[in-house]
C-alpha atoms as a PDB file:
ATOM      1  CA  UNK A   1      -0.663  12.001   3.477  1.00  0.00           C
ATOM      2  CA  UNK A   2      -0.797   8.651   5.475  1.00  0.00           C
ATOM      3  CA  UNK A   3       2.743   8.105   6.992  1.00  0.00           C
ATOM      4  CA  UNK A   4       2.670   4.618   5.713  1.00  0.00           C
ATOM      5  CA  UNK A   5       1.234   5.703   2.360  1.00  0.00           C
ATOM      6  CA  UNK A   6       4.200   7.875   2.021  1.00  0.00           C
ATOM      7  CA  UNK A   7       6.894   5.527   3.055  1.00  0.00           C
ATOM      8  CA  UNK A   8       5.049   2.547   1.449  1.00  0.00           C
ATOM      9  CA  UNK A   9       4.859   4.689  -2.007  1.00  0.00           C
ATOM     10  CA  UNK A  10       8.850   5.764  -2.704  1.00  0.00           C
ATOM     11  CA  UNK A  11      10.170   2.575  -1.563  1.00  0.00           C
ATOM     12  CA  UNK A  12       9.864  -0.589  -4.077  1.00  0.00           C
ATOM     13  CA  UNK A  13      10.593  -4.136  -3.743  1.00  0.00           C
ATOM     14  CA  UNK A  14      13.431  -4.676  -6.643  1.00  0.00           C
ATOM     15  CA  UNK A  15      13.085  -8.399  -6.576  1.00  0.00           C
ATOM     16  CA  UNK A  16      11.510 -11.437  -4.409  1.00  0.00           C
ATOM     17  CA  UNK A  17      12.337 -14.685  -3.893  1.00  0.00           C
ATOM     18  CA  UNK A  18      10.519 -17.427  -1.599  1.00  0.00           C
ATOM     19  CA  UNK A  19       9.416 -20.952  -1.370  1.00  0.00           C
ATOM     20  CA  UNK A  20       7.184 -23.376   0.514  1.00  0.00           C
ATOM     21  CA  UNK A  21       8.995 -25.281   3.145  1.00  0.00           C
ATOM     22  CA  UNK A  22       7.617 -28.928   3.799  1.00  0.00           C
ATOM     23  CA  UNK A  23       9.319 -30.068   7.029  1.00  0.00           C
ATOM     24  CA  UNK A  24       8.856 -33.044   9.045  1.00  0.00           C
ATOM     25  CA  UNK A  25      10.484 -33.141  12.560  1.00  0.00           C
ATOM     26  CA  UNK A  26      13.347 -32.936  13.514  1.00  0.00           C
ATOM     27  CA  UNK A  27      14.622 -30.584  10.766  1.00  0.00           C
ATOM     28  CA  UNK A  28      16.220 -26.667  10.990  1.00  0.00           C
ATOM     29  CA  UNK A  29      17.263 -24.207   8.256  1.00  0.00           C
ATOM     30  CA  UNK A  30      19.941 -21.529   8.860  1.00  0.00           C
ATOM     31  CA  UNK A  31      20.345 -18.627   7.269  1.00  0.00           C
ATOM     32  CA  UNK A  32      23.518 -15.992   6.544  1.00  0.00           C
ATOM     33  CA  UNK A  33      22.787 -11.941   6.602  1.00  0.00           C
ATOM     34  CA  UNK A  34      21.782 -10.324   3.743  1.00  0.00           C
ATOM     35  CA  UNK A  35      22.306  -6.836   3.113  1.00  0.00           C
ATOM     36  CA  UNK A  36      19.472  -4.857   1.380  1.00  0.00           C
ATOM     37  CA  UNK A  37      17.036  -7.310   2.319  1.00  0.00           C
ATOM     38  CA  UNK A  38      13.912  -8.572   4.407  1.00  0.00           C
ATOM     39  CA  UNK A  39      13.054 -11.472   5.320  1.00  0.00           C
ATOM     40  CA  UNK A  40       9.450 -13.215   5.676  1.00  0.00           C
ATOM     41  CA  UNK A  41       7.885 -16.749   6.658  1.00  0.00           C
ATOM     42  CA  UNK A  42       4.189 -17.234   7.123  1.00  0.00           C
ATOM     43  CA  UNK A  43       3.867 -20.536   9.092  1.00  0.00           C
ATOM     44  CA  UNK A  44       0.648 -22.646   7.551  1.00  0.00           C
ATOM     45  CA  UNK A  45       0.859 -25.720   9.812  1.00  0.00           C
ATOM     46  CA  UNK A  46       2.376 -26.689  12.745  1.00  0.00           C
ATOM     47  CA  UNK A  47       5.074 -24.994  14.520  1.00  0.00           C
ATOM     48  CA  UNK A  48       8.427 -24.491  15.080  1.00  0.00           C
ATOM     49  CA  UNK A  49      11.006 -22.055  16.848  1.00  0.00           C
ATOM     50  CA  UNK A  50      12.882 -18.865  15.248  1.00  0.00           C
ATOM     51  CA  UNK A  51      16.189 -17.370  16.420  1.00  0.00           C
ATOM     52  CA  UNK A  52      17.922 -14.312  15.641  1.00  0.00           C
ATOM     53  CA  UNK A  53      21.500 -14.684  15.065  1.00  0.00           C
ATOM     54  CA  UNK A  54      22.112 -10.859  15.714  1.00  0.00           C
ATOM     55  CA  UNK A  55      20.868  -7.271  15.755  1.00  0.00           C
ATOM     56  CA  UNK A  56      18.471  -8.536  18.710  1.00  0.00           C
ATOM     57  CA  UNK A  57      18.902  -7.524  22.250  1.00  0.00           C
ATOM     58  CA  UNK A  58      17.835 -11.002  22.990  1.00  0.00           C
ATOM     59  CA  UNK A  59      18.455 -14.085  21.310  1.00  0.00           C
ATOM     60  CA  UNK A  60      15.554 -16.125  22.849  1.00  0.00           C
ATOM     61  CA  UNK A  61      14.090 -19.005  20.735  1.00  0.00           C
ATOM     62  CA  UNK A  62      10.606 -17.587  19.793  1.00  0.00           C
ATOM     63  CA  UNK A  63       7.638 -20.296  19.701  1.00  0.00           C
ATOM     64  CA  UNK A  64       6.064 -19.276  16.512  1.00  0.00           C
ATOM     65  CA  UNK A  65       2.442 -21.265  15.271  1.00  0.00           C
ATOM     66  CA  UNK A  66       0.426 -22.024  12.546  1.00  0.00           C
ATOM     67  CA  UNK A  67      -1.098 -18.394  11.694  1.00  0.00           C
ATOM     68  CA  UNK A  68       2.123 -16.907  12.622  1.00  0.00           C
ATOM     69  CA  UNK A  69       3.898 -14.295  10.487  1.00  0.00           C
ATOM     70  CA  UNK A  70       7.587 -13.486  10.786  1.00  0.00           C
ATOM     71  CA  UNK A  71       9.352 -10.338   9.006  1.00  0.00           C
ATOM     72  CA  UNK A  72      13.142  -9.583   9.585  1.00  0.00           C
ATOM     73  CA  UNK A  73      13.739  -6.462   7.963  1.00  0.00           C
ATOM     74  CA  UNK A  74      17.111  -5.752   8.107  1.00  0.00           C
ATOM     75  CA  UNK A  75      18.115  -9.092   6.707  1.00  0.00           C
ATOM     76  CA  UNK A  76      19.297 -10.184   9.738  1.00  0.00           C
ATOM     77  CA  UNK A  77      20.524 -14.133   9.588  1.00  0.00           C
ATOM     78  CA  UNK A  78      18.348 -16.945  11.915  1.00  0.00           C
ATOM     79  CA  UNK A  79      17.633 -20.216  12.343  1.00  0.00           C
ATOM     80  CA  UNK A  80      13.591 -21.666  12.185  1.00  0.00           C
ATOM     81  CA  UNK A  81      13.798 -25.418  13.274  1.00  0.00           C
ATOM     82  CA  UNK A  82      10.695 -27.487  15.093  1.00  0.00           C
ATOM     83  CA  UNK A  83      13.345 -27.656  18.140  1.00  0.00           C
ATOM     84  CA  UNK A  84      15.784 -25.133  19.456  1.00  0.00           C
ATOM     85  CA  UNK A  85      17.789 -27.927  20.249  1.00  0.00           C
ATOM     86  CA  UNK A  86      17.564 -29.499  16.357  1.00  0.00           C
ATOM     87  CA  UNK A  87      20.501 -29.018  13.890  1.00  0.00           C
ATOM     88  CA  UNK A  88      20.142 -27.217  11.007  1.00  0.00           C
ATOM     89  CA  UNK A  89      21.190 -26.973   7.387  1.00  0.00           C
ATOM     90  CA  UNK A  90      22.320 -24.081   5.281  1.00  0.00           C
ATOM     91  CA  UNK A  91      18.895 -22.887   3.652  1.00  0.00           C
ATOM     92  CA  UNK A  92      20.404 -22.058   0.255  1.00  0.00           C
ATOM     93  CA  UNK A  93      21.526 -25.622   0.102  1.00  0.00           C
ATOM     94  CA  UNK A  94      18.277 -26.884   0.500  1.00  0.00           C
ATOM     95  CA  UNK A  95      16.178 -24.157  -1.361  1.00  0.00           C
ATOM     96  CA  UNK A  96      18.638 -23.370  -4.606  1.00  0.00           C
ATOM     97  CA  UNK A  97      16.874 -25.330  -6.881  1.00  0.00           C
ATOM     98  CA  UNK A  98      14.128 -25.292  -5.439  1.00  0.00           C
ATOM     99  CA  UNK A  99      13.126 -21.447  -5.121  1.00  0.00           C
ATOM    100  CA  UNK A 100       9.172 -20.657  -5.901  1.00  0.00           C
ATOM    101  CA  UNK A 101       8.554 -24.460  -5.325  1.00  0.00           C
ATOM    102  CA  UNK A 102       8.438 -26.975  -2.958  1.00  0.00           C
ATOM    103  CA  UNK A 103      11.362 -27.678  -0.501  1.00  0.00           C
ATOM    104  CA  UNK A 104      11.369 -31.176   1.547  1.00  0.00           C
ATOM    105  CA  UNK A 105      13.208 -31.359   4.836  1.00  0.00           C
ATOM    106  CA  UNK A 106      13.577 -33.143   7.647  1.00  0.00           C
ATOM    107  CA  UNK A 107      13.577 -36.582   9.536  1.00  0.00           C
ATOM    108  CA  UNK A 108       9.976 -37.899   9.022  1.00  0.00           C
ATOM    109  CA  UNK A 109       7.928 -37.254  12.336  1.00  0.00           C
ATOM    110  CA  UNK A 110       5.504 -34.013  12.923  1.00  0.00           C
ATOM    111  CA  UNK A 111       5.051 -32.296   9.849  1.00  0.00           C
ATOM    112  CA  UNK A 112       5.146 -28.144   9.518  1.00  0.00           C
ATOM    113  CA  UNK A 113       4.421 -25.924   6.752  1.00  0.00           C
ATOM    114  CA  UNK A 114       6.277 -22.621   6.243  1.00  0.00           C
ATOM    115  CA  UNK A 115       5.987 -20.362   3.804  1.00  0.00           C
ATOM    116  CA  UNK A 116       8.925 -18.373   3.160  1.00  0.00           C
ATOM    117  CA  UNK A 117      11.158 -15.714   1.074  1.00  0.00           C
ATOM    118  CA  UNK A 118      13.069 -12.835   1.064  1.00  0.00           C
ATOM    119  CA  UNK A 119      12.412  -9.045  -0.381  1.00  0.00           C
ATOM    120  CA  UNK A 120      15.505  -6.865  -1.990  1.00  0.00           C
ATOM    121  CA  UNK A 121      14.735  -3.321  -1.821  1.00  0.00           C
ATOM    122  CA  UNK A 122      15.705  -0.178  -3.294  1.00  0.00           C
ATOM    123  CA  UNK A 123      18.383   1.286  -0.860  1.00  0.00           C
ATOM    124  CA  UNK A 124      17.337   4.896  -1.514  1.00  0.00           C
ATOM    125  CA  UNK A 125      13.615   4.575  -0.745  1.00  0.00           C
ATOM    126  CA  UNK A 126      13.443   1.382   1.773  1.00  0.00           C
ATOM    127  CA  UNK A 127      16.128   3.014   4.216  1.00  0.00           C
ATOM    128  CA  UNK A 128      13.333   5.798   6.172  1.00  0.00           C
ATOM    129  CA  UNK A 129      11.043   2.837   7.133  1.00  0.00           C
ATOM    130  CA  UNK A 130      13.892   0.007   7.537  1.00  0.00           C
ATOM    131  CA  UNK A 131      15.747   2.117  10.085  1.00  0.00           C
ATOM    132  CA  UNK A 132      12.318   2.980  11.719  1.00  0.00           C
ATOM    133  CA  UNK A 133      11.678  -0.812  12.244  1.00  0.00           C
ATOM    134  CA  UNK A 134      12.393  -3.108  15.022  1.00  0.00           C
ATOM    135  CA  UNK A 135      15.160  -6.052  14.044  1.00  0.00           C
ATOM    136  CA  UNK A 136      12.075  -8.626  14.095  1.00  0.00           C
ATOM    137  CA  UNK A 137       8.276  -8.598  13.248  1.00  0.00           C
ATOM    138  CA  UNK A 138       6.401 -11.169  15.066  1.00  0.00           C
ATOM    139  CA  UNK A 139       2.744 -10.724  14.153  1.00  0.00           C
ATOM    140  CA  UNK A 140       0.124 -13.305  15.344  1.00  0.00           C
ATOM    141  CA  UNK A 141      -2.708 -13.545  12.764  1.00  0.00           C
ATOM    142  CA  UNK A 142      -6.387 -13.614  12.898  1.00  0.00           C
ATOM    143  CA  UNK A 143      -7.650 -16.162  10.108  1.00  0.00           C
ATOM    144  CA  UNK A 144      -8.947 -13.085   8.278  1.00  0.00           C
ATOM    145  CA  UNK A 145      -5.331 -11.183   7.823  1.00  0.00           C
ATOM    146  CA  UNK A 146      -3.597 -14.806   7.539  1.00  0.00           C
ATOM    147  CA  UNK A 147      -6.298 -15.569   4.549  1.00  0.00           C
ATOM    148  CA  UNK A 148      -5.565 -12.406   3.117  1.00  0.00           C
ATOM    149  CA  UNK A 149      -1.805 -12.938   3.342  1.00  0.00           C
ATOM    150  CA  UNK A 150      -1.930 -16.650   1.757  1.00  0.00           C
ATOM    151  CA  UNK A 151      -3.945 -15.136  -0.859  1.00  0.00           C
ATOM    152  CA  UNK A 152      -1.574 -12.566  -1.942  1.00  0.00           C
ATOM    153  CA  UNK A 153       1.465 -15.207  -1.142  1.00  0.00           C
ATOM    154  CA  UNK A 154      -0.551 -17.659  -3.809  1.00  0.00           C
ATOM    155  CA  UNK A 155      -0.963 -15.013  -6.277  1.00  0.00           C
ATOM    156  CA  UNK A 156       2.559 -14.868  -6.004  1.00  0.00           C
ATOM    157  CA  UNK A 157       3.285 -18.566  -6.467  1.00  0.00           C
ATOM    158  CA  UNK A 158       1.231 -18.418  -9.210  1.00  0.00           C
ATOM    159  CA  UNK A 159       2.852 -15.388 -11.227  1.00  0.00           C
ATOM    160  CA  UNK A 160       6.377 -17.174 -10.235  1.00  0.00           C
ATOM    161  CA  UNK A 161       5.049 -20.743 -11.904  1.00  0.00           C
ATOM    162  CA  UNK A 162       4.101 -19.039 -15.015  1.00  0.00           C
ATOM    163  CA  UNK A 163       6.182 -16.232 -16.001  1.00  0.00           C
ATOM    164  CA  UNK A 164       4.935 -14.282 -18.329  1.00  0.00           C
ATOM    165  CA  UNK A 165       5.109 -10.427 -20.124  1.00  0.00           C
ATOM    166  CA  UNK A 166       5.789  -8.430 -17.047  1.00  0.00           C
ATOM    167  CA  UNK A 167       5.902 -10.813 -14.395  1.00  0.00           C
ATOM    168  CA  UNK A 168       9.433  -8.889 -13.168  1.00  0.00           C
ATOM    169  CA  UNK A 169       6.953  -6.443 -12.011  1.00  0.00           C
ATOM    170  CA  UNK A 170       4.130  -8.146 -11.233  1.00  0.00           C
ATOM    171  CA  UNK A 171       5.924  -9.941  -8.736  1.00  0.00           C
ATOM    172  CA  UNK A 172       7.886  -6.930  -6.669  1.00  0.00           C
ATOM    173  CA  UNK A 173       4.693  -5.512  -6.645  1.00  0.00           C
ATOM    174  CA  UNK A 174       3.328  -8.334  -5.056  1.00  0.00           C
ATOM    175  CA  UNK A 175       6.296  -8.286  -2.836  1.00  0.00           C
ATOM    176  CA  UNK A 176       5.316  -4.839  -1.858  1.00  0.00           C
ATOM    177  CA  UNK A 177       1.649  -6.025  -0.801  1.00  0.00           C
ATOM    178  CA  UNK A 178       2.902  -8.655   1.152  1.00  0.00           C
ATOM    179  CA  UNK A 179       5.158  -6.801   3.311  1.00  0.00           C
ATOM    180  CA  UNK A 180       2.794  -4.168   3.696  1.00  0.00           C
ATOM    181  CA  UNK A 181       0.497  -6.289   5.016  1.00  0.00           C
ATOM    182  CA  UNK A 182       2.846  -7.785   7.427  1.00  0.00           C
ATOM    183  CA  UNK A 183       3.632  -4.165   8.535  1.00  0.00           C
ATOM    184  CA  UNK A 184      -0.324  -2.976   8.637  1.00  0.00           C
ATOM    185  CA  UNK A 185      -1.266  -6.255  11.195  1.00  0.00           C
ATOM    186  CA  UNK A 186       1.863  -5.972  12.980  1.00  0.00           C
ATOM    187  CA  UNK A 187       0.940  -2.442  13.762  1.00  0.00           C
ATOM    188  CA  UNK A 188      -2.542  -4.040  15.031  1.00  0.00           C
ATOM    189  CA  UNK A 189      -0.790  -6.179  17.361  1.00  0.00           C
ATOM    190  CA  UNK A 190       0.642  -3.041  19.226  1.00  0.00           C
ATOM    191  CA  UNK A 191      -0.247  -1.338  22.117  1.00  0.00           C
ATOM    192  CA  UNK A 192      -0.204   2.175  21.649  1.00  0.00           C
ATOM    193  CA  UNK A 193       0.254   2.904  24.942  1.00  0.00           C
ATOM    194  CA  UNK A 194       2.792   0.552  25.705  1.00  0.00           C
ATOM    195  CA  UNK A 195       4.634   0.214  23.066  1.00  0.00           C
ATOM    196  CA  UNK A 196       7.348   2.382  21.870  1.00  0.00           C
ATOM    197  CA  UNK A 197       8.974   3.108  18.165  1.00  0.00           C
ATOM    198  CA  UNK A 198       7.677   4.773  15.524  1.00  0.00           C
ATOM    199  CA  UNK A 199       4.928   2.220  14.041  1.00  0.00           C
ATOM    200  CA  UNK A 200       3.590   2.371  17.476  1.00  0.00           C
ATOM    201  CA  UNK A 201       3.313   5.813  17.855  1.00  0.00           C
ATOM    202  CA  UNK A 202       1.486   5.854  14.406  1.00  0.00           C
ATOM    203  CA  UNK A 203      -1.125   4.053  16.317  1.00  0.00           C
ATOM    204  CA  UNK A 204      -1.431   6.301  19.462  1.00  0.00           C
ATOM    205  CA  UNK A 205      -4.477   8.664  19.225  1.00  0.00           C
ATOM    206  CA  UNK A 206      -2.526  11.565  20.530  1.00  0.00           C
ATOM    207  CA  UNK A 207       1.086  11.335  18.439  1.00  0.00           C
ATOM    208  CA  UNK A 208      -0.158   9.582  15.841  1.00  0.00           C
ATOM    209  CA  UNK A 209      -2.470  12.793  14.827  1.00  0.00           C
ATOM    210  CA  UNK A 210       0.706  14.837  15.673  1.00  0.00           C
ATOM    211  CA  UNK A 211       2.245  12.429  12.997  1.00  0.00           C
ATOM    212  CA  UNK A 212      -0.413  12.674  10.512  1.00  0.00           C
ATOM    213  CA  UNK A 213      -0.343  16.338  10.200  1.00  0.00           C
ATOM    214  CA  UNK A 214       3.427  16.865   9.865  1.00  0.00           C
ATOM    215  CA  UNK A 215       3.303  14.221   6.781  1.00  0.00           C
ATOM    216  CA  UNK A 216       0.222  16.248   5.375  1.00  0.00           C
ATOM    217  CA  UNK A 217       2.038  19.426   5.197  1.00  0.00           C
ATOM    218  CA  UNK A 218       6.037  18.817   5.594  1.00  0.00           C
ATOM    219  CA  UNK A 219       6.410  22.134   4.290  1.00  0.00           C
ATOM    220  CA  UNK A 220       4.816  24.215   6.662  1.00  0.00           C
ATOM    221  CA  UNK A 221       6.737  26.129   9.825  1.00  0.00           C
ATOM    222  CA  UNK A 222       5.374  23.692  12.425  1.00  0.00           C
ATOM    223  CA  UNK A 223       6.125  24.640  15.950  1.00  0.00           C
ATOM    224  CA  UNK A 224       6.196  22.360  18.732  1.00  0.00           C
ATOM    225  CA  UNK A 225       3.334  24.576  20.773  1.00  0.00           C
ATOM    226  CA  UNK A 226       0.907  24.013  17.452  1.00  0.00           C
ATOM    227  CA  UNK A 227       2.026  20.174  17.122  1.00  0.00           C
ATOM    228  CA  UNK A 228       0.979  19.934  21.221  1.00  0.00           C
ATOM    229  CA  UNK A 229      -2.162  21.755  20.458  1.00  0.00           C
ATOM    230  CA  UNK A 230      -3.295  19.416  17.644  1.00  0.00           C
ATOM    231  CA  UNK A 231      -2.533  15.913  20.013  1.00  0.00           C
ATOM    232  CA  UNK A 232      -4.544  18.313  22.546  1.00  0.00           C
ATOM    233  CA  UNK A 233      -1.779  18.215  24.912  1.00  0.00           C
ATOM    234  CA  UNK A 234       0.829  20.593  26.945  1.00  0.00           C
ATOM    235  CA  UNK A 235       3.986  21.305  25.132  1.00  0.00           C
ATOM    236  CA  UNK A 236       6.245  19.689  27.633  1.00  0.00           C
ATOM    237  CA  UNK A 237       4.106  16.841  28.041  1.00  0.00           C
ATOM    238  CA  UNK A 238       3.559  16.295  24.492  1.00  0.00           C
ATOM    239  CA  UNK A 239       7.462  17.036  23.530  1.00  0.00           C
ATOM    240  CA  UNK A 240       7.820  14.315  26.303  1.00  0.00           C
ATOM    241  CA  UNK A 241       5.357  11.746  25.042  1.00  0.00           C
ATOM    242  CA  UNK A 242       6.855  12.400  21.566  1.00  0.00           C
ATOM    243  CA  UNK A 243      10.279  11.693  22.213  1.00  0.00           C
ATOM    244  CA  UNK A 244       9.498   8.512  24.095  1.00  0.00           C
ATOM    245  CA  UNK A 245       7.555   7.278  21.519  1.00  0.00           C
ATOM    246  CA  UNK A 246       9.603   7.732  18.140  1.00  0.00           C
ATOM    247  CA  UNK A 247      12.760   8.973  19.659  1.00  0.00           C
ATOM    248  CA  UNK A 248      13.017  11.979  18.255  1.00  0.00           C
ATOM    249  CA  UNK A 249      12.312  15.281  19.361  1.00  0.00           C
ATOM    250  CA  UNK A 250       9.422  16.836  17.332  1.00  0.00           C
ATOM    251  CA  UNK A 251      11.274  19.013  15.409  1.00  0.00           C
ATOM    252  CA  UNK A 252      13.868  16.568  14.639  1.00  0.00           C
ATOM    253  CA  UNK A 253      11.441  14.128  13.075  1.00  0.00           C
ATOM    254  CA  UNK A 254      10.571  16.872  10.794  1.00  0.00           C
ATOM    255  CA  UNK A 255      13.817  17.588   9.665  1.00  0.00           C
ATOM    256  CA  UNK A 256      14.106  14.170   9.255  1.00  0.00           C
ATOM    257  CA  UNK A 257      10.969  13.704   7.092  1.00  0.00           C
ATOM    258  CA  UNK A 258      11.990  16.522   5.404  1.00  0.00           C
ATOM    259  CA  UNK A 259      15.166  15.411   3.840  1.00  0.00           C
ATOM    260  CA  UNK A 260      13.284  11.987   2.976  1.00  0.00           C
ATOM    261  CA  UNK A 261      10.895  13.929   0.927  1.00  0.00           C
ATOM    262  CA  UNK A 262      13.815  15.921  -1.133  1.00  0.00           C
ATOM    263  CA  UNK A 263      15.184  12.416  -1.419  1.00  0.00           C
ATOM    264  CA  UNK A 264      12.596  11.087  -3.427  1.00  0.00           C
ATOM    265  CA  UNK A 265      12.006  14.216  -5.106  1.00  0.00           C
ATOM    266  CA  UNK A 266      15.657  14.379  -5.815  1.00  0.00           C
ATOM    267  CA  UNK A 267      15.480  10.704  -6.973  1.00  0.00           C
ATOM    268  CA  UNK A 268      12.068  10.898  -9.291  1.00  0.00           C
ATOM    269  CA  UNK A 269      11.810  14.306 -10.785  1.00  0.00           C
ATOM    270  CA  UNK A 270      14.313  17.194 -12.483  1.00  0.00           C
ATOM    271  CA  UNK A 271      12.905  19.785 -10.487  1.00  0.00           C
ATOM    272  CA  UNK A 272      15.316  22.632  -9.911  1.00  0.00           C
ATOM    273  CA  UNK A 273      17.071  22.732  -6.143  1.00  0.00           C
ATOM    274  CA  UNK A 274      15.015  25.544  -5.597  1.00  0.00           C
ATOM    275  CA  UNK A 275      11.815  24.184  -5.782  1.00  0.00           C
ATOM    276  CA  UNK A 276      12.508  21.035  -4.250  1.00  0.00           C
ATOM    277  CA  UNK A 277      13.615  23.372  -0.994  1.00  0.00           C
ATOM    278  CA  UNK A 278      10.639  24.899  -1.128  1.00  0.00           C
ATOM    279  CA  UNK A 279       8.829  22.180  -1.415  1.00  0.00           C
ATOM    280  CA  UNK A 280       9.916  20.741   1.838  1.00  0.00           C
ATOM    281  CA  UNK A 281       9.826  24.165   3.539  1.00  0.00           C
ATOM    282  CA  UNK A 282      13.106  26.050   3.084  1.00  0.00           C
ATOM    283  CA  UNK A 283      12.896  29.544   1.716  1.00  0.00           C
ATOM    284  CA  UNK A 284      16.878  29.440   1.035  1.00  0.00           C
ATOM    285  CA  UNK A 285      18.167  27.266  -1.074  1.00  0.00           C
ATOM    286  CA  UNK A 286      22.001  27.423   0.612  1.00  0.00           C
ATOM    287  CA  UNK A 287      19.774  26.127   4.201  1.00  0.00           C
ATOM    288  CA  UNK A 288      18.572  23.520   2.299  1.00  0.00           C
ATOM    289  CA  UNK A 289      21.843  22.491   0.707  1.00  0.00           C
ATOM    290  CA  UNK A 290      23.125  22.773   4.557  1.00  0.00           C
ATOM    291  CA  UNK A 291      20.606  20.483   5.534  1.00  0.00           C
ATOM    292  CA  UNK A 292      20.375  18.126   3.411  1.00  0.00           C
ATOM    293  CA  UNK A 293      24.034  17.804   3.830  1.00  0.00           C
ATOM    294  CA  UNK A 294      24.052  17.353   7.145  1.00  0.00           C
ATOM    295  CA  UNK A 295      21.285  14.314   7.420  1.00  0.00           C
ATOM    296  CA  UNK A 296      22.626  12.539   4.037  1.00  0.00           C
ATOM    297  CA  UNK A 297      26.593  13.280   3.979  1.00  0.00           C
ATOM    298  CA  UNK A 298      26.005  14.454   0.345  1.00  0.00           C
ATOM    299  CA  UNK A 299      25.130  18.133  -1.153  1.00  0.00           C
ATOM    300  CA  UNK A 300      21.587  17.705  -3.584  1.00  0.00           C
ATOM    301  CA  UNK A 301      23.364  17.961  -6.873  1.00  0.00           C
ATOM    302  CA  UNK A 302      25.697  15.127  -5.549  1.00  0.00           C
ATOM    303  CA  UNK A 303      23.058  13.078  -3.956  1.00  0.00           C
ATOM    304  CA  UNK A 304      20.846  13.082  -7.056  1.00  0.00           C
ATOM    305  CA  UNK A 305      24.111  12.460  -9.698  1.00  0.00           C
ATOM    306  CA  UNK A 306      24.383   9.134  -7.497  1.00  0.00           C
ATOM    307  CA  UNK A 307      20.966   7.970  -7.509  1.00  0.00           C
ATOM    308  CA  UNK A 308      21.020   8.497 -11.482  1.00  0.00           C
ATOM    309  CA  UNK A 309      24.169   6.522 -11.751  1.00  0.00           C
ATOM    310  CA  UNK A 310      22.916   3.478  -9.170  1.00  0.00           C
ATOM    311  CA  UNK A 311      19.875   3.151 -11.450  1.00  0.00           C
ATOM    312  CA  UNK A 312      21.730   2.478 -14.938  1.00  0.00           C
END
């Protein structure tokens, strides 16, 4: 399986909110942390700066233009303004009655067109790829992948105009094409070599096969010797490579993927215990239990009781 198939498949977009920002200079919109949430903006026209408030290990002003695309996972708060030096306003002031519409703002002069929203995710199934990503996603689009992103963005204006039977669903899933997307080009933008963290070594030819064939089979007894063979590297230059890139050592990241598989599987299906640990490679059910304990503070049978409960 595609790691971003995988990770893009158990987690779901429970609800999404946005609206198209009409600002004419000066103007700047604030915004306060929110927990279980991303953030997005797509800027259409013009320009303007972005600021994270926190979570960053620098708090630079970031120039962003039109064709720009902007995704704050963690739901970090920051301010977008035309000017780092402009003031801003509390942006559910200004957008509360105006969400999936039009919001006006700002002093008359240069005008800028942002697109803009939030995503609120399932905690269970979001967490593996939001603590995988970096505190800001600053992708600069071609006009192909900024076409494709308006188009899915105007789908979504539409469905959020005229609600209809469904449109609840429609419109997470929507949600959940958008911010793929805005992970898929941002990935584009990297350089494998370069770059470090775990969307970056999905792109590297040698980890990212390393990568590819642990998600295929999770289950199997990998070894770090047959993981180096695969990448067609040493084992201490590959167990090197590997932990610079994701941070992890090898077998680590397995364990790790592991105990994200039993969690959906723990989540989605009334498999016994037993079969779930098989299923992610544990011949004994009490090393399982140990495991699975270890990575999520909570035994199976407690883990899955508390899924059922958070999705009454």
């Amino acid at each position: 399986m595609d790691p971003l198939d995988e990770v893009f498949s158990a987690m779901r977009v429970e609800s999404a909110l946005y609206a198209r920002l009409e600002a004419t200079a000066p103007w700047g919109l604030s915004t306060r942390r929110g927990d279980n949430q991303a953030r997005f903006g797509l800027m259409l026209r013009g320009g303007g700066w972005l600021t994270l408030d926190e979570g960053a290990s620098h708090r630079e002003p970031i120039a962003l233009v039109a064709g720009d695309c902007f995704v704050i996972p963690h739901g970090l708060p920051y301010t977008l303004r035309d000017d780092p030096k402009s003031s801003t306003v509390n942006c559910v002031d200004v957008v509360r009655a105006n969400i999936g519409g039009v919001v006006p703002l700002g002093g008359g002069g240069a005008g800028t067109t942002v697109i803009s929203g939030w995503f609120t995710f399932d905690p269970y199934g979001a967490r593996p790829l939001l603590d995988l990503l970096p505190p800001l996603l600053h992708i600069r689009m071609d006009q192909d992948r900024t076409h494709l992103l308006q188009a899915t963005l105007q789908l979504l204006a539409m469905e959020t105009a005229q609600r209809g039977l469904g449109s609840g669903l429609i419109v997470s899933r929507l949600a959940d094409i958008i911010f793929a997307q805005a992970v898929r080009a941002y990935i584009d933008s990297l350089d494998a070599e370069a770059d470090t963290g775990w969307l970056a070594a999905l792109s590297d030819r040698r980890i990212g096969a390393a990568l590819h064939l642990l998600h295929k089979d999770v289950a199997s007894s990998w070894t770090v010797e047959a993981l180096a063979a695969a990448a067609g590297m040493s084992r201490s230059a590959f167990a090197l490579r590997f932990k610079e890139k994701v941070g992890q050592s090898p077998l680590d990241y397995l364990t790790r993927w592991r105990m994200f598989r039993a969690g959906h599987l723990l989540r989605h299906t009334d498999k016994p215990l037993a079969e779930v640990a098989s299923s992610v490679g544990y011949e004994s059910e009490a090393a399982f239990n140990k495991a699975f304990k270890r990575s999520t503070g909570a035994a199976p049978g407690a883990y899955r009781r508390s899924a059922l409960l958070a999705a009454v």
